[in-house]
PDB file of N, CA and C in Angstrom:
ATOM      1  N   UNK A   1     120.463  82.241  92.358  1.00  0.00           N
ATOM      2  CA  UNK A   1     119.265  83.028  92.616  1.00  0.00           C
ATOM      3  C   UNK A   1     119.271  84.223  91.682  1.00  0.00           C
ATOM      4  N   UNK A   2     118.227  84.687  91.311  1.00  0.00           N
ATOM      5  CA  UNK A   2     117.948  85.921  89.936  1.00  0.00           C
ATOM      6  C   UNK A   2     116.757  86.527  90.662  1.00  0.00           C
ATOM      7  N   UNK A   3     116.809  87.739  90.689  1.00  0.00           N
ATOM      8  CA  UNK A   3     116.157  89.129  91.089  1.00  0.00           C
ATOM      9  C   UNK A   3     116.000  89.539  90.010  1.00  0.00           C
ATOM     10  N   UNK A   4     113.964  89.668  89.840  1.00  0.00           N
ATOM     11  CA  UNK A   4     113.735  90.235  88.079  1.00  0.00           C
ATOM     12  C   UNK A   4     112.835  91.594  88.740  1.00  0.00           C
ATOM     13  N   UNK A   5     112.978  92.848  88.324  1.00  0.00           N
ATOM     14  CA  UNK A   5     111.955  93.479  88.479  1.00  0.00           C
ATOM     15  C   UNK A   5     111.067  93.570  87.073  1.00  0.00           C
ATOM     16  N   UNK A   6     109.815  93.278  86.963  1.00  0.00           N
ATOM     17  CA  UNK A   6     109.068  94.324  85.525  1.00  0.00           C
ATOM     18  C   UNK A   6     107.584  94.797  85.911  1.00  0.00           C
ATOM     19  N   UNK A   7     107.297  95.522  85.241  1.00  0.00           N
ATOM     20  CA  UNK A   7     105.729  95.978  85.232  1.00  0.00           C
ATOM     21  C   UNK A   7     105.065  95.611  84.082  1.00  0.00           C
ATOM     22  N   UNK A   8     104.446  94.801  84.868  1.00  0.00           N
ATOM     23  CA  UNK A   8     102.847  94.244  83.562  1.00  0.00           C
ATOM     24  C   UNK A   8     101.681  94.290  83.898  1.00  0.00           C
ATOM     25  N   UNK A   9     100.574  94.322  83.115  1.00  0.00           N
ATOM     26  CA  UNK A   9      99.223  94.272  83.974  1.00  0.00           C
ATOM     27  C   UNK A   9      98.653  93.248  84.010  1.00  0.00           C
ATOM     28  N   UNK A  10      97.759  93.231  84.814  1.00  0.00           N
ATOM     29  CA  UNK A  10      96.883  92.194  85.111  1.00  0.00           C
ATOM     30  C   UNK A  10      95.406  92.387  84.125  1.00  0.00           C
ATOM     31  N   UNK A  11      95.153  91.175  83.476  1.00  0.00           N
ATOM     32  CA  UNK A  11      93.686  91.332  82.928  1.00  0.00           C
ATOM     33  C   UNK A  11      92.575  91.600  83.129  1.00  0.00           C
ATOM     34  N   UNK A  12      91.574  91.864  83.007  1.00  0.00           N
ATOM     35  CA  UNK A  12      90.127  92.260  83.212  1.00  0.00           C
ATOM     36  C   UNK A  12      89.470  91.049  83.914  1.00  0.00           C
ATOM     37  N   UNK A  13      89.775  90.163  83.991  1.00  0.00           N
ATOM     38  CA  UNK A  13      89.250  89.282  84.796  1.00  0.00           C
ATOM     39  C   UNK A  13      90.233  88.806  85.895  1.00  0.00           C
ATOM     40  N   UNK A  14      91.799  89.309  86.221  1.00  0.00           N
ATOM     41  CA  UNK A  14      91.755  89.711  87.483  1.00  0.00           C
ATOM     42  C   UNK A  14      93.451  88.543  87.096  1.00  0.00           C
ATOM     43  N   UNK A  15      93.560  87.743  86.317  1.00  0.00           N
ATOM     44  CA  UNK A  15      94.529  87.187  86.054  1.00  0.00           C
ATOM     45  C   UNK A  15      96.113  87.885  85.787  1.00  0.00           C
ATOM     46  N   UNK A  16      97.034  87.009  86.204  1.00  0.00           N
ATOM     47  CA  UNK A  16      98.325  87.966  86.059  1.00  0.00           C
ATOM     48  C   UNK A  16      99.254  86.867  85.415  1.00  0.00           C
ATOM     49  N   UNK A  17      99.542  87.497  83.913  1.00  0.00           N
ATOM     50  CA  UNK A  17     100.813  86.050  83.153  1.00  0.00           C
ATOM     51  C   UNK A  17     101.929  86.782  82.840  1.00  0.00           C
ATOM     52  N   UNK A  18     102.807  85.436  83.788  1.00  0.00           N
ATOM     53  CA  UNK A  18     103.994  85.880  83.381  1.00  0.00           C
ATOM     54  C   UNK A  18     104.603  84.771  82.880  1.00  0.00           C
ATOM     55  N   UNK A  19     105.571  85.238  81.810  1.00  0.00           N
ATOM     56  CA  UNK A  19     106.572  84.706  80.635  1.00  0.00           C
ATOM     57  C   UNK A  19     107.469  84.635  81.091  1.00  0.00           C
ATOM     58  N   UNK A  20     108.495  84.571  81.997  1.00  0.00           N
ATOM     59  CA  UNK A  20     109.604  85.100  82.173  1.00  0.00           C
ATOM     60  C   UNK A  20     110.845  83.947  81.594  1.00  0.00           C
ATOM     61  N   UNK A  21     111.661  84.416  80.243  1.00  0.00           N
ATOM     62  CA  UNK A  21     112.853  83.493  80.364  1.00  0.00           C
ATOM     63  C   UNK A  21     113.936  83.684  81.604  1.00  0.00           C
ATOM     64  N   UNK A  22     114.920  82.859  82.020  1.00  0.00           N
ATOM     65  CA  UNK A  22     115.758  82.559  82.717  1.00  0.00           C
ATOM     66  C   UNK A  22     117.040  82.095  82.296  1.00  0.00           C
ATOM     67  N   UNK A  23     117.762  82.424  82.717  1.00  0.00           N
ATOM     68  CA  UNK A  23     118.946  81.305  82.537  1.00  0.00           C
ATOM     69  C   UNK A  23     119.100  79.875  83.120  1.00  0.00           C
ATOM     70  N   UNK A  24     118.436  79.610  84.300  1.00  0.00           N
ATOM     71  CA  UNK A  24     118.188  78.764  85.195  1.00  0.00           C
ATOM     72  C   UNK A  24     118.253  77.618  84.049  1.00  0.00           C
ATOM     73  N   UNK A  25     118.699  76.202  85.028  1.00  0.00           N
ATOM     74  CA  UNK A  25     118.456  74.773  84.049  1.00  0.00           C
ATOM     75  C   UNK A  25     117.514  74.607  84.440  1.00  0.00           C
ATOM     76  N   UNK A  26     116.517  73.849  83.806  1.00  0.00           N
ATOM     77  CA  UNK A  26     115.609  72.979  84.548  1.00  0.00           C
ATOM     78  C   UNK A  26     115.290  72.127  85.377  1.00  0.00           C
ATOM     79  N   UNK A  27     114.277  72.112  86.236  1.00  0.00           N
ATOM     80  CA  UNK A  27     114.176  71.820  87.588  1.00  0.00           C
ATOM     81  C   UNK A  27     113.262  72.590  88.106  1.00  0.00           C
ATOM     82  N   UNK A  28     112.877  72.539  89.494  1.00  0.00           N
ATOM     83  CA  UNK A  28     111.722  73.042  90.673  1.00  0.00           C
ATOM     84  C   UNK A  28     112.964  74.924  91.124  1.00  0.00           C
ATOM     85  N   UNK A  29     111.984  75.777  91.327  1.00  0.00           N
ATOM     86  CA  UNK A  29     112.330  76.745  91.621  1.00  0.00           C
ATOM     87  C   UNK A  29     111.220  77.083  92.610  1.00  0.00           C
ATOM     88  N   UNK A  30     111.546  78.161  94.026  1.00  0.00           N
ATOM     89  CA  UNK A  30     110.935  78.811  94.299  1.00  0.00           C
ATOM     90  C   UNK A  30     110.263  80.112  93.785  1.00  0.00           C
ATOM     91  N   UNK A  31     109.163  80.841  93.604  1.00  0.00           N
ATOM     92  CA  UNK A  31     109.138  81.932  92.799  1.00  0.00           C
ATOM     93  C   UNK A  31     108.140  82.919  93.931  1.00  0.00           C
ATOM     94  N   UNK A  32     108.561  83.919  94.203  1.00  0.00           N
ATOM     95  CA  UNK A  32     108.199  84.827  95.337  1.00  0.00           C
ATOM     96  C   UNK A  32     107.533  86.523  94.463  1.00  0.00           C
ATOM     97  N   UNK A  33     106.126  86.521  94.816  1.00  0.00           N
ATOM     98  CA  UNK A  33     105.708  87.538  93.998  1.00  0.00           C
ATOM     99  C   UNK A  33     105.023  88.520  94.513  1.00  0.00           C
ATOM    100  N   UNK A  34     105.883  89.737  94.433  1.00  0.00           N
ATOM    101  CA  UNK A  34     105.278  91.195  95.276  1.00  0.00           C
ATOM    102  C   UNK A  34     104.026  92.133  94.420  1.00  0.00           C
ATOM    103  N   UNK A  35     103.120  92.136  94.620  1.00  0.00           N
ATOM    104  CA  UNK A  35     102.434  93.194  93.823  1.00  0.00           C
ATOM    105  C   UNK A  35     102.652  94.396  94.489  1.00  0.00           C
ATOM    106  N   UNK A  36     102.732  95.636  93.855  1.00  0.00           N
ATOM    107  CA  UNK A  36     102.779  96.740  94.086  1.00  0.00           C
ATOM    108  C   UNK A  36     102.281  97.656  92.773  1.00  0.00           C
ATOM    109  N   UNK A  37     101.174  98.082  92.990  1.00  0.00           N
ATOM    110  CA  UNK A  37     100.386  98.980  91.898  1.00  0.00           C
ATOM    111  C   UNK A  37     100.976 100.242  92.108  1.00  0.00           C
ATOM    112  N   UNK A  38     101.098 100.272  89.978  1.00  0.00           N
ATOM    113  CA  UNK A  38     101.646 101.711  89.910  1.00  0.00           C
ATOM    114  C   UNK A  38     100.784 102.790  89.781  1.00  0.00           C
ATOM    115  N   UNK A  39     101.143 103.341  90.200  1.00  0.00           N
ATOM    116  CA  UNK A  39     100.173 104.977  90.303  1.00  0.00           C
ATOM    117  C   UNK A  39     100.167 105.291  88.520  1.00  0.00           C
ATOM    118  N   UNK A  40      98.512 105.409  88.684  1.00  0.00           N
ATOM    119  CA  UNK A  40      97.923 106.083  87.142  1.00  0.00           C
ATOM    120  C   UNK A  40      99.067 107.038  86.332  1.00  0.00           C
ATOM    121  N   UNK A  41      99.811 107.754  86.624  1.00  0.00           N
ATOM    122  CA  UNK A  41     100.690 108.582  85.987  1.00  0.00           C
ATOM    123  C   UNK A  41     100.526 109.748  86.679  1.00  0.00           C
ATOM    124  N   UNK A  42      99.577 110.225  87.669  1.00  0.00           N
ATOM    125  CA  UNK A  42      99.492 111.509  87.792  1.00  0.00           C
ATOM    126  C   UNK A  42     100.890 111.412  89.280  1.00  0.00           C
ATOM    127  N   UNK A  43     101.237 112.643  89.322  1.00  0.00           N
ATOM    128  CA  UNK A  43     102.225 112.998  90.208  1.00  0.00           C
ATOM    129  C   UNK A  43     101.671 112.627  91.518  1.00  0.00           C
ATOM    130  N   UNK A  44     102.018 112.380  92.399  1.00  0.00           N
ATOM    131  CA  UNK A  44     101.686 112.501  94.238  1.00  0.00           C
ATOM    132  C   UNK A  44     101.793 114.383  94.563  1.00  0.00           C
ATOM    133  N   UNK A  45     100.849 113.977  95.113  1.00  0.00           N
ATOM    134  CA  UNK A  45     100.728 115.499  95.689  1.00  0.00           C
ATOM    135  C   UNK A  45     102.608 116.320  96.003  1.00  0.00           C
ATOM    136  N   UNK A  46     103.093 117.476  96.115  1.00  0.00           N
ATOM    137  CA  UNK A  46     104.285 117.331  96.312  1.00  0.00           C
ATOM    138  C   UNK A  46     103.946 118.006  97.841  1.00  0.00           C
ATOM    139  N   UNK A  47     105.039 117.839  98.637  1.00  0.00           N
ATOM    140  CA  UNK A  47     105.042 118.736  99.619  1.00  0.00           C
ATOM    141  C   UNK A  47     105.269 119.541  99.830  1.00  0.00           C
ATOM    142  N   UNK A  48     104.770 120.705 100.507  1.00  0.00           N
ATOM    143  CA  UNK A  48     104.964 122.292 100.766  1.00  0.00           C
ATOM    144  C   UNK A  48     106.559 122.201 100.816  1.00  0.00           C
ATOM    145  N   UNK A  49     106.555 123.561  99.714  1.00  0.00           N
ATOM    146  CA  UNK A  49     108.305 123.984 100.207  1.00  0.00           C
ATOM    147  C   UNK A  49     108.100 124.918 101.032  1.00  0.00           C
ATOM    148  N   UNK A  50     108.984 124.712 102.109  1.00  0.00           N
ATOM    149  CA  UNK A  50     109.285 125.665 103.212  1.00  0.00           C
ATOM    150  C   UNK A  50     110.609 126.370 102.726  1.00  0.00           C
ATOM    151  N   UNK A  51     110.986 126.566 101.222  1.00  0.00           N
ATOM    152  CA  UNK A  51     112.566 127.050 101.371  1.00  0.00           C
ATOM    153  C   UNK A  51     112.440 128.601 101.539  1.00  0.00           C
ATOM    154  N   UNK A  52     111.348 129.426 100.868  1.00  0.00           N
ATOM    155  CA  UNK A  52     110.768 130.952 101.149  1.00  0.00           C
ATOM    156  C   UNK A  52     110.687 131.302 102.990  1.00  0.00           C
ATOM    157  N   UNK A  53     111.039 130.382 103.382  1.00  0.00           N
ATOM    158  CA  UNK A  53     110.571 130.584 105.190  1.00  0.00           C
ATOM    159  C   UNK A  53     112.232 130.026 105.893  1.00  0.00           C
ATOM    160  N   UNK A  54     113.172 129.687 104.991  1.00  0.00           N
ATOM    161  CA  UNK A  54     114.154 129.341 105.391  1.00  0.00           C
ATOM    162  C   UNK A  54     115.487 130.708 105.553  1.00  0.00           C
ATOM    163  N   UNK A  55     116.110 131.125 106.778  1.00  0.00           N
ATOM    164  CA  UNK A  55     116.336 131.697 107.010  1.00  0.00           C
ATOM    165  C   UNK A  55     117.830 131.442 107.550  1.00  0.00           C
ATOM    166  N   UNK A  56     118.105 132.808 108.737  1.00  0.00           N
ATOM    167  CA  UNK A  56     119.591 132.275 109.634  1.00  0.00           C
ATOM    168  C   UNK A  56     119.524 132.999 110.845  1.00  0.00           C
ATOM    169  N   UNK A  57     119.190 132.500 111.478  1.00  0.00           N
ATOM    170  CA  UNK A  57     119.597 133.873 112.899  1.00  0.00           C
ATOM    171  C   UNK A  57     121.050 134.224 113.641  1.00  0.00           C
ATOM    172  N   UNK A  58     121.276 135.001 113.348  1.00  0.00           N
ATOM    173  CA  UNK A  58     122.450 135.527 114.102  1.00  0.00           C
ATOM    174  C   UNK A  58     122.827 135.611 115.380  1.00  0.00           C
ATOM    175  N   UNK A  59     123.268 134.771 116.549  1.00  0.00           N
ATOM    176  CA  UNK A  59     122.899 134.827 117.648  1.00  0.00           C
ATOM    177  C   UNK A  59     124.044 135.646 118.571  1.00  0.00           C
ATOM    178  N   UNK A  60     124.091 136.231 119.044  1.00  0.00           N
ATOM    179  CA  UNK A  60     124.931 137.561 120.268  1.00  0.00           C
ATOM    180  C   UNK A  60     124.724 136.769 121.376  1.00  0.00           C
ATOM    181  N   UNK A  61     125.774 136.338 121.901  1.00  0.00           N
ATOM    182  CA  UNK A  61     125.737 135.312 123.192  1.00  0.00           C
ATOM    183  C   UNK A  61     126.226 134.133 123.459  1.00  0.00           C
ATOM    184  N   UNK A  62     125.598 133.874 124.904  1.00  0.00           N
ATOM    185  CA  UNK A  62     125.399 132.474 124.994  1.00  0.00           C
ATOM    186  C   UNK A  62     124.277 131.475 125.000  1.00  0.00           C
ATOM    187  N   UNK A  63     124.328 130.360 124.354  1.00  0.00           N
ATOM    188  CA  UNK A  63     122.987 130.206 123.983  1.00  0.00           C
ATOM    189  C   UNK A  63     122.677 129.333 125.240  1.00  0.00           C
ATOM    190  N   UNK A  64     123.804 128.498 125.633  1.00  0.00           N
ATOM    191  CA  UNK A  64     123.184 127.815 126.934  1.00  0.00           C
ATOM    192  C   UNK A  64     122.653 128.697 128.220  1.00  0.00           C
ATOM    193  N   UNK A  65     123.229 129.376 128.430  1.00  0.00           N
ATOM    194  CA  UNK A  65     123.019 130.954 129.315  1.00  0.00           C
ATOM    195  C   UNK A  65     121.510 131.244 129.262  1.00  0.00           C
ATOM    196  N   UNK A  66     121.329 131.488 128.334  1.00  0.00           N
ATOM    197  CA  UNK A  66     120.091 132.003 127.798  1.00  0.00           C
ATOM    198  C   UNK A  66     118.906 130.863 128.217  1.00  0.00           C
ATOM    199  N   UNK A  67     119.267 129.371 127.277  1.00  0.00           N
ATOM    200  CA  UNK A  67     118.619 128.396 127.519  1.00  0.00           C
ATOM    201  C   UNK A  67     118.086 128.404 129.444  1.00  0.00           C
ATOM    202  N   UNK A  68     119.207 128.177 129.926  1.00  0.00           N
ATOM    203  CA  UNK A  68     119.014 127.782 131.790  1.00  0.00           C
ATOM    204  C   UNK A  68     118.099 129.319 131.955  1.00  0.00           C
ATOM    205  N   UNK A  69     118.230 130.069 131.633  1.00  0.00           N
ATOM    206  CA  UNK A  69     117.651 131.926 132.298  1.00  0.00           C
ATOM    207  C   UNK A  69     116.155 131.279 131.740  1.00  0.00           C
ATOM    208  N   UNK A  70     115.708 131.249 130.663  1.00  0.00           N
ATOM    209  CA  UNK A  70     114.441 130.320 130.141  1.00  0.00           C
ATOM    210  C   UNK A  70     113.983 129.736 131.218  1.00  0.00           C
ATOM    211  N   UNK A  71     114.396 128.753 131.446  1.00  0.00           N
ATOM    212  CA  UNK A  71     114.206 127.719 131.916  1.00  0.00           C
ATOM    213  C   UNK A  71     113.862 127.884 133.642  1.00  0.00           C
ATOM    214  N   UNK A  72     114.663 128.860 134.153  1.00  0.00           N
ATOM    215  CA  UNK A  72     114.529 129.496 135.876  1.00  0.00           C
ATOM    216  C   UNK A  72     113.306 130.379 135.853  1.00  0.00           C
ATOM    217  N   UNK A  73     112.885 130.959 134.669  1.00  0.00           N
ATOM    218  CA  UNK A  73     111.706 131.685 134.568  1.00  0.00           C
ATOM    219  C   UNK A  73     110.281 130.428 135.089  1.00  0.00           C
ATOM    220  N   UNK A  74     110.665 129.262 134.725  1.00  0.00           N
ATOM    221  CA  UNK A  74     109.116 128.649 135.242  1.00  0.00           C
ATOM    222  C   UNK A  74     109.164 128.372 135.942  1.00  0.00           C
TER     223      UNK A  74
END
């Protein structure tokens, strides 16, 4: 079994050729074909950095303490 990745395009009338040599002998093969379109070139949006909002809190205590006292308040 041979795993090929490549990118080629498809023609204006909607056709897709592929060439592919092999090492394979000749004979019947299965051939299994994923399309996945590549993005025009422009970037994907990126996602917000949160690293300007990234911080540390220092905590004095106990935090489970605190948590249950929370929690008896409702």
């Amino acid at each position: 079994m041979e795993v090929l990745k490549l990118t080629t395009t498809i023609d204006r009338s909607g056709y897709l050729t592929l060439n592919i040599p092999t090492q394979l002998g000749a004979g019947e093969v299965n051939v299994i074909v994923v399309l996945n379109p590549v993005s025009s070139g422009k970037k994907q949006q990126q996602s917000y950095d949160f690293s300007d909002l990234v911080g540390r809190l220092t905590w004095q205590g106990d935090a489970v303490t605190m948590q249950r006292t929370l929690r008896d308040e409702w």
